[in-house]
C-alpha atoms as a PDB file:
ATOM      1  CA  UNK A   1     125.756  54.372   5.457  1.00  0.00           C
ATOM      2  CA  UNK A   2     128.902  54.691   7.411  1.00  0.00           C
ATOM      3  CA  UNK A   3     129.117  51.692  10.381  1.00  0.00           C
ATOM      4  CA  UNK A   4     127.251  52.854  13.984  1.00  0.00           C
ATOM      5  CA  UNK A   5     129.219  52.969  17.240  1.00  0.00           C
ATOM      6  CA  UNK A   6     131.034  49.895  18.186  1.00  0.00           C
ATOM      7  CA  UNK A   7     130.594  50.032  22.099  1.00  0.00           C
ATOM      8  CA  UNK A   8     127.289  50.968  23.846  1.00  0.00           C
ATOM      9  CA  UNK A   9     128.711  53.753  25.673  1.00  0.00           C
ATOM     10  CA  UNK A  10     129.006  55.630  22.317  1.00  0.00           C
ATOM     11  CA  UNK A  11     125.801  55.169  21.371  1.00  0.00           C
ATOM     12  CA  UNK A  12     124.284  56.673  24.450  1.00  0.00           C
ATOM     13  CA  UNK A  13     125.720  59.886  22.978  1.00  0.00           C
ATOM     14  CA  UNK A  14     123.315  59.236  19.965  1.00  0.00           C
ATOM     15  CA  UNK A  15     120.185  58.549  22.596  1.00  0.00           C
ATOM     16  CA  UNK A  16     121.621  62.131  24.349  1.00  0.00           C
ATOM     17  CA  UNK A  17     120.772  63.244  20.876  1.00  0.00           C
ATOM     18  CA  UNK A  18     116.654  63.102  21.102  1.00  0.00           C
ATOM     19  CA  UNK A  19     115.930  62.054  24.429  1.00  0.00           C
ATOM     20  CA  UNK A  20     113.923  63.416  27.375  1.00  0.00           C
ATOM     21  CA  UNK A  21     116.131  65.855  29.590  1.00  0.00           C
ATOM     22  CA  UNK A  22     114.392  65.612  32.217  1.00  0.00           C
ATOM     23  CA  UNK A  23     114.377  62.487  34.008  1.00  0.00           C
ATOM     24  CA  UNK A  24     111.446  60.398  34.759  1.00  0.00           C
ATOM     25  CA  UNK A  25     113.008  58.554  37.216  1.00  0.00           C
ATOM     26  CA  UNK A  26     112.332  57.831  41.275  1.00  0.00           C
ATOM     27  CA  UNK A  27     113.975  61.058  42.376  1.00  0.00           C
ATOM     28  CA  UNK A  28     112.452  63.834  39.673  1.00  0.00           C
ATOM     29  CA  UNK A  29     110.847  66.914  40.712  1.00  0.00           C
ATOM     30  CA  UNK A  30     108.984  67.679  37.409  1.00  0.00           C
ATOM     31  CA  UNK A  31     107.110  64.761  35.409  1.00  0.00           C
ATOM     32  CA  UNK A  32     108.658  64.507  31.935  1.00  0.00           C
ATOM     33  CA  UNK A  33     106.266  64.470  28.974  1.00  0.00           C
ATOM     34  CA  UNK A  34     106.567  61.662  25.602  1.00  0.00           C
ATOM     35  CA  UNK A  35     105.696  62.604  22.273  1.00  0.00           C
ATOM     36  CA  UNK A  36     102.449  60.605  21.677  1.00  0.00           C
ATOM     37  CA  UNK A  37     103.158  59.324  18.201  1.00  0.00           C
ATOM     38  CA  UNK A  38     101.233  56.639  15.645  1.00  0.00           C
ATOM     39  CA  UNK A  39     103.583  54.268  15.503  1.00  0.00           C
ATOM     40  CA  UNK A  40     103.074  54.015  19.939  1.00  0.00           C
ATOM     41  CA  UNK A  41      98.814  53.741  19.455  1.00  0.00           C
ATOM     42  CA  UNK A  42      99.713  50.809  16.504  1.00  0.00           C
ATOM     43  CA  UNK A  43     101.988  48.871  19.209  1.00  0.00           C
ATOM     44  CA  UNK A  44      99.449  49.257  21.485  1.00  0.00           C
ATOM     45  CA  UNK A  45      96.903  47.828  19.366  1.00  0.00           C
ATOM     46  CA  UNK A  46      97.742  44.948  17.989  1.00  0.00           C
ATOM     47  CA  UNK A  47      98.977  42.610  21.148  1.00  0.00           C
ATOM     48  CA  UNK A  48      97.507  43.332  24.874  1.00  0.00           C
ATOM     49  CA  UNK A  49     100.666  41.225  26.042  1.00  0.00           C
ATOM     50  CA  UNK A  50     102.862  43.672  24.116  1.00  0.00           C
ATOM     51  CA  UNK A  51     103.860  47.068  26.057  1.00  0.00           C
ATOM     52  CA  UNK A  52     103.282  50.419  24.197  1.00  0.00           C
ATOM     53  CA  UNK A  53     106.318  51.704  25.060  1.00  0.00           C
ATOM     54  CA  UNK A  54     109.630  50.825  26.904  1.00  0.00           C
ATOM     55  CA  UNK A  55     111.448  53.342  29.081  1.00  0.00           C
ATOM     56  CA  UNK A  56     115.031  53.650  29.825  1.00  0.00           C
ATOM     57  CA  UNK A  57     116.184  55.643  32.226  1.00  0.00           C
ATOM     58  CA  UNK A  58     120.038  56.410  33.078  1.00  0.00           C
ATOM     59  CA  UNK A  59     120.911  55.713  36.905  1.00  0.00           C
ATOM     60  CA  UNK A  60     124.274  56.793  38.528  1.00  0.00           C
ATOM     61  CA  UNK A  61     125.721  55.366  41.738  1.00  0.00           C
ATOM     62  CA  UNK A  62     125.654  57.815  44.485  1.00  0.00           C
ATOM     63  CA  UNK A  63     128.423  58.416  47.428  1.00  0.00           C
ATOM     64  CA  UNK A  64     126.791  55.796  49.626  1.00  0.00           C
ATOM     65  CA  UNK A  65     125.898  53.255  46.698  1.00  0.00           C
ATOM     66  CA  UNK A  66     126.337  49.489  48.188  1.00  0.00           C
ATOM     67  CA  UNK A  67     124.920  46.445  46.655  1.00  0.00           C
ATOM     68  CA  UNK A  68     122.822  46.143  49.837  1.00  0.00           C
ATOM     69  CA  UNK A  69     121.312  49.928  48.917  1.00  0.00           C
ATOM     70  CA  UNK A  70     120.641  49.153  45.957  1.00  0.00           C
ATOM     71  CA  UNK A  71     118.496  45.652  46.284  1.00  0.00           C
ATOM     72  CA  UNK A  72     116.835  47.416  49.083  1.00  0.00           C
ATOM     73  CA  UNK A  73     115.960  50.436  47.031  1.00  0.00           C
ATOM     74  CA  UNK A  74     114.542  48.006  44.276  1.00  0.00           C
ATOM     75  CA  UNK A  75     112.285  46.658  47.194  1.00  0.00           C
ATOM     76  CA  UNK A  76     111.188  49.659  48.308  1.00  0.00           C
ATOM     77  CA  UNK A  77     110.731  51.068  44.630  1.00  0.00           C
ATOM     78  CA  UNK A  78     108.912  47.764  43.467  1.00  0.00           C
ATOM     79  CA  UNK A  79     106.940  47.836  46.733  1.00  0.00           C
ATOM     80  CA  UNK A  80     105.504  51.516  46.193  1.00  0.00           C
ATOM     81  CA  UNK A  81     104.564  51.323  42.991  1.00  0.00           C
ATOM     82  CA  UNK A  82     102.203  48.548  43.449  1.00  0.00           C
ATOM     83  CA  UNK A  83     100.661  50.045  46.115  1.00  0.00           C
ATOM     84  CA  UNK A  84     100.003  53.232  44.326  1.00  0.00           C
ATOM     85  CA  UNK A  85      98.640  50.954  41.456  1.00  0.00           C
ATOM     86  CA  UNK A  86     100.283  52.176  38.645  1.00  0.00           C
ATOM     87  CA  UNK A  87      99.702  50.371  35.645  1.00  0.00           C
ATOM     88  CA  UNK A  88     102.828  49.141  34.913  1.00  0.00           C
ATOM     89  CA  UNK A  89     103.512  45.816  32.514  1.00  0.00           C
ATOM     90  CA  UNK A  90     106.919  45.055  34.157  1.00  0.00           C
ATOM     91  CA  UNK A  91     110.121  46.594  35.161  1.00  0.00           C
ATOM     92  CA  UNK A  92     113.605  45.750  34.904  1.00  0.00           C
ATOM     93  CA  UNK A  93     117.043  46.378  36.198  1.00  0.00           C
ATOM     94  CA  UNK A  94     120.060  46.317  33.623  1.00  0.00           C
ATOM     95  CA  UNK A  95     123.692  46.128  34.611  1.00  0.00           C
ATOM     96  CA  UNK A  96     126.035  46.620  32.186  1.00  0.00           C
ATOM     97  CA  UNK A  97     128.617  44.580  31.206  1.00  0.00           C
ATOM     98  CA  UNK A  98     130.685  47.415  30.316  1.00  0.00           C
ATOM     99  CA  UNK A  99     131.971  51.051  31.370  1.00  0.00           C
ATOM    100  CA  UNK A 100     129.770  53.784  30.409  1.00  0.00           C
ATOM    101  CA  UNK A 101     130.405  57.759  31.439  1.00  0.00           C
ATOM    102  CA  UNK A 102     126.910  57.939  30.824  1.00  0.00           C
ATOM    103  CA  UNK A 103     125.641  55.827  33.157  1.00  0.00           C
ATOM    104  CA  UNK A 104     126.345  52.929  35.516  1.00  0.00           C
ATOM    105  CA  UNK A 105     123.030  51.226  35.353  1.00  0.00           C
ATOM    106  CA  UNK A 106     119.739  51.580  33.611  1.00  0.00           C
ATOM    107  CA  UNK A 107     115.416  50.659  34.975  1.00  0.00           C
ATOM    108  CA  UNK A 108     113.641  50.053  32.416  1.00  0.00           C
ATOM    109  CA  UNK A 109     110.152  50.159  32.558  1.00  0.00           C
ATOM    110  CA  UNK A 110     107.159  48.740  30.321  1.00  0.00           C
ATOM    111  CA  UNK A 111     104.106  50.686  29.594  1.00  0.00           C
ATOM    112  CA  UNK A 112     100.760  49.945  28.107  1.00  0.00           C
ATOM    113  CA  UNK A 113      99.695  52.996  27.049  1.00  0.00           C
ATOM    114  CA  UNK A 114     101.543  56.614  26.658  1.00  0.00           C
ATOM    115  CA  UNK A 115      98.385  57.371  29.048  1.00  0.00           C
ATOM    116  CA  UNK A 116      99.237  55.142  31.795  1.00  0.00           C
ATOM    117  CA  UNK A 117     103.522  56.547  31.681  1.00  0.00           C
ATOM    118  CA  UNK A 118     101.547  59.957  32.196  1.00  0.00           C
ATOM    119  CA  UNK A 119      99.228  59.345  34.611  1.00  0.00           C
ATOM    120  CA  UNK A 120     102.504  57.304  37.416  1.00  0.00           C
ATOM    121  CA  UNK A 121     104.848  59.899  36.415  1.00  0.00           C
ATOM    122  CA  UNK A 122     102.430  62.785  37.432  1.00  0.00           C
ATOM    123  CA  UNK A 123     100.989  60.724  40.755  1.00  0.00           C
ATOM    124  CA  UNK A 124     105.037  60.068  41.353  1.00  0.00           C
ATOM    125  CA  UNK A 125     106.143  63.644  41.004  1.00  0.00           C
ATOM    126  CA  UNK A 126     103.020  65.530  43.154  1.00  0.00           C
ATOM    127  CA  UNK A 127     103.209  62.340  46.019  1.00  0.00           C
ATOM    128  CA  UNK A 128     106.588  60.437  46.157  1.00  0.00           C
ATOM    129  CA  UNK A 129     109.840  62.283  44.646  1.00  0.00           C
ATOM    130  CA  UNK A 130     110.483  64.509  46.931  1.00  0.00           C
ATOM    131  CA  UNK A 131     110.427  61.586  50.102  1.00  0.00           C
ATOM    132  CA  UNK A 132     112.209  59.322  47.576  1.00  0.00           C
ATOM    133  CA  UNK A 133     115.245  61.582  46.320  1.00  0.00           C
ATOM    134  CA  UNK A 134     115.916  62.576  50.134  1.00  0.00           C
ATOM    135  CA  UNK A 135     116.227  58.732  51.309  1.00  0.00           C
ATOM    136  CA  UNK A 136     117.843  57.548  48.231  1.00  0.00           C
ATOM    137  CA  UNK A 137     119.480  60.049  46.423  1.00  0.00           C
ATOM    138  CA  UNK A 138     122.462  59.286  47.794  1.00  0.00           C
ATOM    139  CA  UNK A 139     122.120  55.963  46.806  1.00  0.00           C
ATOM    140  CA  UNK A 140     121.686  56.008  43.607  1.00  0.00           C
ATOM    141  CA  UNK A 141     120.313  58.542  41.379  1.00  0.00           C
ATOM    142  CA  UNK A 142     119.229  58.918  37.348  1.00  0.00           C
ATOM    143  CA  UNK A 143     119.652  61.770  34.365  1.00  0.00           C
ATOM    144  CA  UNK A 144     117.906  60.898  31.160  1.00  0.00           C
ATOM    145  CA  UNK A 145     115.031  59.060  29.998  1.00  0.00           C
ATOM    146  CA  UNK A 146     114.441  57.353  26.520  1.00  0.00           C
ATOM    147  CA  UNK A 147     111.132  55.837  25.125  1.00  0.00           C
ATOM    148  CA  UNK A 148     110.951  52.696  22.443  1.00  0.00           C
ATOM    149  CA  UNK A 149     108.037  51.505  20.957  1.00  0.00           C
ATOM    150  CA  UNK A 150     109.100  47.734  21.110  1.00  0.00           C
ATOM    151  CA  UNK A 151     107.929  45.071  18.087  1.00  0.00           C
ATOM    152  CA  UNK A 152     108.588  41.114  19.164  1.00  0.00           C
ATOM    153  CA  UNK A 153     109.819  38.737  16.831  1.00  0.00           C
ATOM    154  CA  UNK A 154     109.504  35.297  17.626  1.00  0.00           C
ATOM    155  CA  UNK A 155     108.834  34.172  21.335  1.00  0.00           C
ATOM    156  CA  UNK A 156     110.881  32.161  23.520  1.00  0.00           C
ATOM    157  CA  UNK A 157     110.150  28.591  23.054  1.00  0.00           C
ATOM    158  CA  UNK A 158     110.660  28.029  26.809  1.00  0.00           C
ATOM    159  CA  UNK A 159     110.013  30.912  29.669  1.00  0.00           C
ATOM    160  CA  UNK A 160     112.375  31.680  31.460  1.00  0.00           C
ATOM    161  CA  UNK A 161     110.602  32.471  34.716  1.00  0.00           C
ATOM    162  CA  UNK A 162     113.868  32.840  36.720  1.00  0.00           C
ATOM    163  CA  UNK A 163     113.745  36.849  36.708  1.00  0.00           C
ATOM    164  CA  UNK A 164     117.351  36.584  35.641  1.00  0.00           C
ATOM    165  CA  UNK A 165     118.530  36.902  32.318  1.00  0.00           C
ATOM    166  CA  UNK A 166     121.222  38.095  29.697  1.00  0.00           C
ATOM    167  CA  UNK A 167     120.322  41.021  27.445  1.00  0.00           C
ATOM    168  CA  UNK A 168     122.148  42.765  24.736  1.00  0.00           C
ATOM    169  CA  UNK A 169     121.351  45.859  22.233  1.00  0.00           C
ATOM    170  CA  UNK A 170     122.484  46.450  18.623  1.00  0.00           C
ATOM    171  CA  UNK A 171     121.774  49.731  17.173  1.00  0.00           C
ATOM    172  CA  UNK A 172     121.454  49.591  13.604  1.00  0.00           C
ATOM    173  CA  UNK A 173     120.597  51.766  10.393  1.00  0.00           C
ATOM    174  CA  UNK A 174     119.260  50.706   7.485  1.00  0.00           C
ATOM    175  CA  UNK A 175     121.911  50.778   4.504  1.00  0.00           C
ATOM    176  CA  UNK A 176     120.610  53.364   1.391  1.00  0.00           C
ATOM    177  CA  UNK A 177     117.816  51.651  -0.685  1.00  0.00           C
ATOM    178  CA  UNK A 178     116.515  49.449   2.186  1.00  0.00           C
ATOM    179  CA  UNK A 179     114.105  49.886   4.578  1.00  0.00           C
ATOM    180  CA  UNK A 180     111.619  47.963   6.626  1.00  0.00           C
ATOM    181  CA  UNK A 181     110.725  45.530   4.454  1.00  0.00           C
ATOM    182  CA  UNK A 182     113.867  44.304   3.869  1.00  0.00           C
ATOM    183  CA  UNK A 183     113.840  44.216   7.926  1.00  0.00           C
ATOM    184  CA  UNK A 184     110.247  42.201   7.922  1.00  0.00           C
ATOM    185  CA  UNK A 185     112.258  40.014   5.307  1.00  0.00           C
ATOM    186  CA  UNK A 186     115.118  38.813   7.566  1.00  0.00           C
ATOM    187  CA  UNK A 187     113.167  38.584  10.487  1.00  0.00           C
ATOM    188  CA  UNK A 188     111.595  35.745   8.677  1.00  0.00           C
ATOM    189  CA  UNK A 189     114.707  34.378   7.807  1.00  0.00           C
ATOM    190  CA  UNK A 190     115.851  34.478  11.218  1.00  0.00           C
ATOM    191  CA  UNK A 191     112.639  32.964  12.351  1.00  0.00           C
ATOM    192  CA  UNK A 192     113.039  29.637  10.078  1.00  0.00           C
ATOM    193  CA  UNK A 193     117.108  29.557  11.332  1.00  0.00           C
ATOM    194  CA  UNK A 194     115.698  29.711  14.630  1.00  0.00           C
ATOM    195  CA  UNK A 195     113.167  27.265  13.947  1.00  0.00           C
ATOM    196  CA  UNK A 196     115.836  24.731  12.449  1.00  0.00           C
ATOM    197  CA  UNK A 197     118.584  25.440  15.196  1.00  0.00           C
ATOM    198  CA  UNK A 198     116.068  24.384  17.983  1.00  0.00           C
ATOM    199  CA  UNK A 199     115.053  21.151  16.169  1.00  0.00           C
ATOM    200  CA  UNK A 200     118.799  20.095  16.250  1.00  0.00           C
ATOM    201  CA  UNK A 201     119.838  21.479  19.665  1.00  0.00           C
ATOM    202  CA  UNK A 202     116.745  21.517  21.543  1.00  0.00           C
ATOM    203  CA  UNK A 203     114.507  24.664  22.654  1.00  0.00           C
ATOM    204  CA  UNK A 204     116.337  27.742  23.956  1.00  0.00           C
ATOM    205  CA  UNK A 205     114.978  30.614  26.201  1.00  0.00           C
ATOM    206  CA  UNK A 206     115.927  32.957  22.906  1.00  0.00           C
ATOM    207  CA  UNK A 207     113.996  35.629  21.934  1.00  0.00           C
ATOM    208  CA  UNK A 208     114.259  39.133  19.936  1.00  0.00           C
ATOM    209  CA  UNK A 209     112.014  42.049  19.103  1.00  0.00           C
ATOM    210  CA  UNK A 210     113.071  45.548  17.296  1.00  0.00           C
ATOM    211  CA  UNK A 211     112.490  49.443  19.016  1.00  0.00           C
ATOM    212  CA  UNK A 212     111.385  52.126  17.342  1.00  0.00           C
ATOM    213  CA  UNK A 213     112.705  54.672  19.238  1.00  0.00           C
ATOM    214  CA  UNK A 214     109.914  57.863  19.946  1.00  0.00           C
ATOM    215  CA  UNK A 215     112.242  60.928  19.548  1.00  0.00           C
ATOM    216  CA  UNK A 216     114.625  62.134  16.926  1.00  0.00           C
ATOM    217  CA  UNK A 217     117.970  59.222  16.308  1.00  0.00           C
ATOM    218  CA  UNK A 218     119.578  61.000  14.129  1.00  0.00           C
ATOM    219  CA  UNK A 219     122.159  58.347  13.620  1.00  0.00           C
ATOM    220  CA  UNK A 220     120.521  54.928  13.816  1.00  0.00           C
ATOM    221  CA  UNK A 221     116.555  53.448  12.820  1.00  0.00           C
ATOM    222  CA  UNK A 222     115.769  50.797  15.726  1.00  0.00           C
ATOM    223  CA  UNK A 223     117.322  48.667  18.379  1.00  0.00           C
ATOM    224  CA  UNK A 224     117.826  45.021  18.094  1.00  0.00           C
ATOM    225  CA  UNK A 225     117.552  43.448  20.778  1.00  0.00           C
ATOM    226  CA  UNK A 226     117.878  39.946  22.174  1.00  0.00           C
ATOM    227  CA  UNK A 227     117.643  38.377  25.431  1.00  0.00           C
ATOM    228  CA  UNK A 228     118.534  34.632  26.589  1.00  0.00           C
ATOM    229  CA  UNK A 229     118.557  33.233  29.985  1.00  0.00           C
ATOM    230  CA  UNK A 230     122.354  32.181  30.440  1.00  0.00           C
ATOM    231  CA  UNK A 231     125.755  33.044  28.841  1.00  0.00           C
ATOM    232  CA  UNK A 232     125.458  29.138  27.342  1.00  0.00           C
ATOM    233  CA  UNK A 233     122.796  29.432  25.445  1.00  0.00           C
ATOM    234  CA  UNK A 234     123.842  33.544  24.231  1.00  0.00           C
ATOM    235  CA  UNK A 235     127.479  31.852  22.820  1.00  0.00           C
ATOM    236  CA  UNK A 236     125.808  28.823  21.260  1.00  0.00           C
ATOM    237  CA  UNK A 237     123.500  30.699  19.257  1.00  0.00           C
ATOM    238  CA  UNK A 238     125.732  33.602  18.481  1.00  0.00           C
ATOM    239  CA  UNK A 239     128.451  30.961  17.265  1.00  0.00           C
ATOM    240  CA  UNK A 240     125.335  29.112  14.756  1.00  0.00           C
ATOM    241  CA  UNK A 241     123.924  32.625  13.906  1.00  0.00           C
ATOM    242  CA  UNK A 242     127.602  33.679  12.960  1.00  0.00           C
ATOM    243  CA  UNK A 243     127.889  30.813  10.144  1.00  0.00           C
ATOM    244  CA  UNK A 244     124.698  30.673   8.443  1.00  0.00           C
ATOM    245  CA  UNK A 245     123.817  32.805   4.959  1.00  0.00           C
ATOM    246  CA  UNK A 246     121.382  34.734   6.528  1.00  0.00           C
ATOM    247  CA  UNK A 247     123.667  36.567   8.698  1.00  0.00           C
ATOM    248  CA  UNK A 248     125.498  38.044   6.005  1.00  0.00           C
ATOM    249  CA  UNK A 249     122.660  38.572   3.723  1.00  0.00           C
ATOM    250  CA  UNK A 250     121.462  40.788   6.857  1.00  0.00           C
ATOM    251  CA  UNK A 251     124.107  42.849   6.502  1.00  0.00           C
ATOM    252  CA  UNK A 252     123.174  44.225   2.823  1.00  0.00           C
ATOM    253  CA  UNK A 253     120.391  45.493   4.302  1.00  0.00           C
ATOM    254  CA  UNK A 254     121.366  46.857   7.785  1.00  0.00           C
ATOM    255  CA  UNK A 255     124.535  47.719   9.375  1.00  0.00           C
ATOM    256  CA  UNK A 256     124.322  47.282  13.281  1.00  0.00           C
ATOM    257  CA  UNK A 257     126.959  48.161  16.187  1.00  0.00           C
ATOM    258  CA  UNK A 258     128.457  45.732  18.115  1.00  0.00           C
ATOM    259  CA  UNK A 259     126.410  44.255  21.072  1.00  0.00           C
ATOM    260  CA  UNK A 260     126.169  45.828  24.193  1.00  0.00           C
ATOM    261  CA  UNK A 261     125.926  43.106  26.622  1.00  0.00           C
ATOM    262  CA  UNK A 262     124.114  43.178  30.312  1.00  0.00           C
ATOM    263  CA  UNK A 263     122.516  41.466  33.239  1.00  0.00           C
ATOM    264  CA  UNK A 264     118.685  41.790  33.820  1.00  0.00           C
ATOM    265  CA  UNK A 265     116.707  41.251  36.870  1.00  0.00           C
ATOM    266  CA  UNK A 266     113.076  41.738  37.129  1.00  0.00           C
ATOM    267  CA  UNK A 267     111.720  44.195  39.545  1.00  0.00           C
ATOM    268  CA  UNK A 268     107.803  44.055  38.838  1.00  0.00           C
END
């Protein structure tokens, strides 16, 4: 299979390729709808701690976009939410560490159920949108929506419970006569490296899981994606990973893009 886009911009294009139109996000006047899949009710199943789905929605910086706007909006967003209860696992904000024409930042939001997405978006669009796109719109404002059905690998040995972290995303495909096994079978490869790196250099904040993403990727399988707690402990571990035989013998299985690299701050 021929190698995936380098930079995360280009891969966007690929997301543009099966995702929801219509946007899902704080300013919508219509609620978008999710294809309801298995593979969403088996992620929902097996972990309580583990969302259903993951939602990504494109935001764009509007004519009055400040910094100040934009952690007030969060506040105001975060704020609203909770008081209309929606059952929400956690959100996130994601700058990129990068220029995108698609986008300039992305939410991200965790769901437990395709059920629960359904039932906020709906409340949302009949009770909030409107108010919401006329005091913020010119803030900051979204496009597209994209839902993942997320599967952890192994946990973080330490939380990191500062609601600030560094995130990345590799988009990969699996290379012709391999499949998911051959996935299952490096995850537990890069479990054990994991395993022996932290007994050397001490615990990290590391952790990974895999998306299945719920609409038609025509050009990649899943996202890989990986999330530390500082640039230190991302370029330590990249640098190890790099150098060990399992990183190569990954790659006669998948081929991956390059990472796309961002800042994350909780929300919710």
């Amino acid at each position: 299979m021929t190698r995936l886009a380098i930079i995360f911009s280009t891969f966007l294009l690929l997301m543009g390729c099966g995702g929801d139109s219509t946007p899902p996000a704080a300013d919508t006047a219509a609620a978008p709808e999710a294809p309801a899949t298995e593979a969403v009710a088996e992620a929902a199943v097996a972990t309580p701690q583990v969302p259903a789905l993951v939602e990504y929605i494109w935001q764009h910086k509007g004519p009055a976009f400040s910094d100040a706007g934009l952690q007030e909006g969060a506040a105001a967003w975060t704020a609203l939410v909770q008081e209309a209860g929606y059952d929400m696992m956690g959100a996130y904000r994601a700058m990129p560490r990068f220029e995108s024409e698609n986008f300039d930042f992305l939410w991200i939001i965790m769901w437990p159920s395709q059920a629960a997405r359904d039932t906020a978006w709906a409340d949302w669009t009949a009770n909030h949108a409107e108010t919401w796109a006329a005091q913020r719109g010119e803030i900051y404002n979204y496009s597209q929506t994209f839902l993942f059905a997320p599967k952890p690998g192994r946990p973080p040995t330490v939380m990191n419970d500062s609601g600030q972290g560094i995130s990345e995303y590799l988009f990969c495909s699996y290379n012709e006569g391999y499949g998911a096994d051959d996935l299952a079978a490096h995850e537990q490869r890069h479990t054990a490296f994991m395993d022996a790196y932290e007994a050397e250099n001490g615990a990290m904040t590391y952790w990974w899981a895999t998306l299945s993403p719920q609409f038609d990727a025509d050009n990649y399988d899943f996202m890989w994606f990986n999330a530390w707690q500082t640039d230190a402990e991302r370029e330590a571990g990249w640098a190890a990973y790099s150098a060990s035989p399992h990183a190569e013998e990954g790659t006669k299985a998948i081929d991956c893009s390059d990472p796309a690299l961002f800042d994350s701050t909780r929300l919710l």
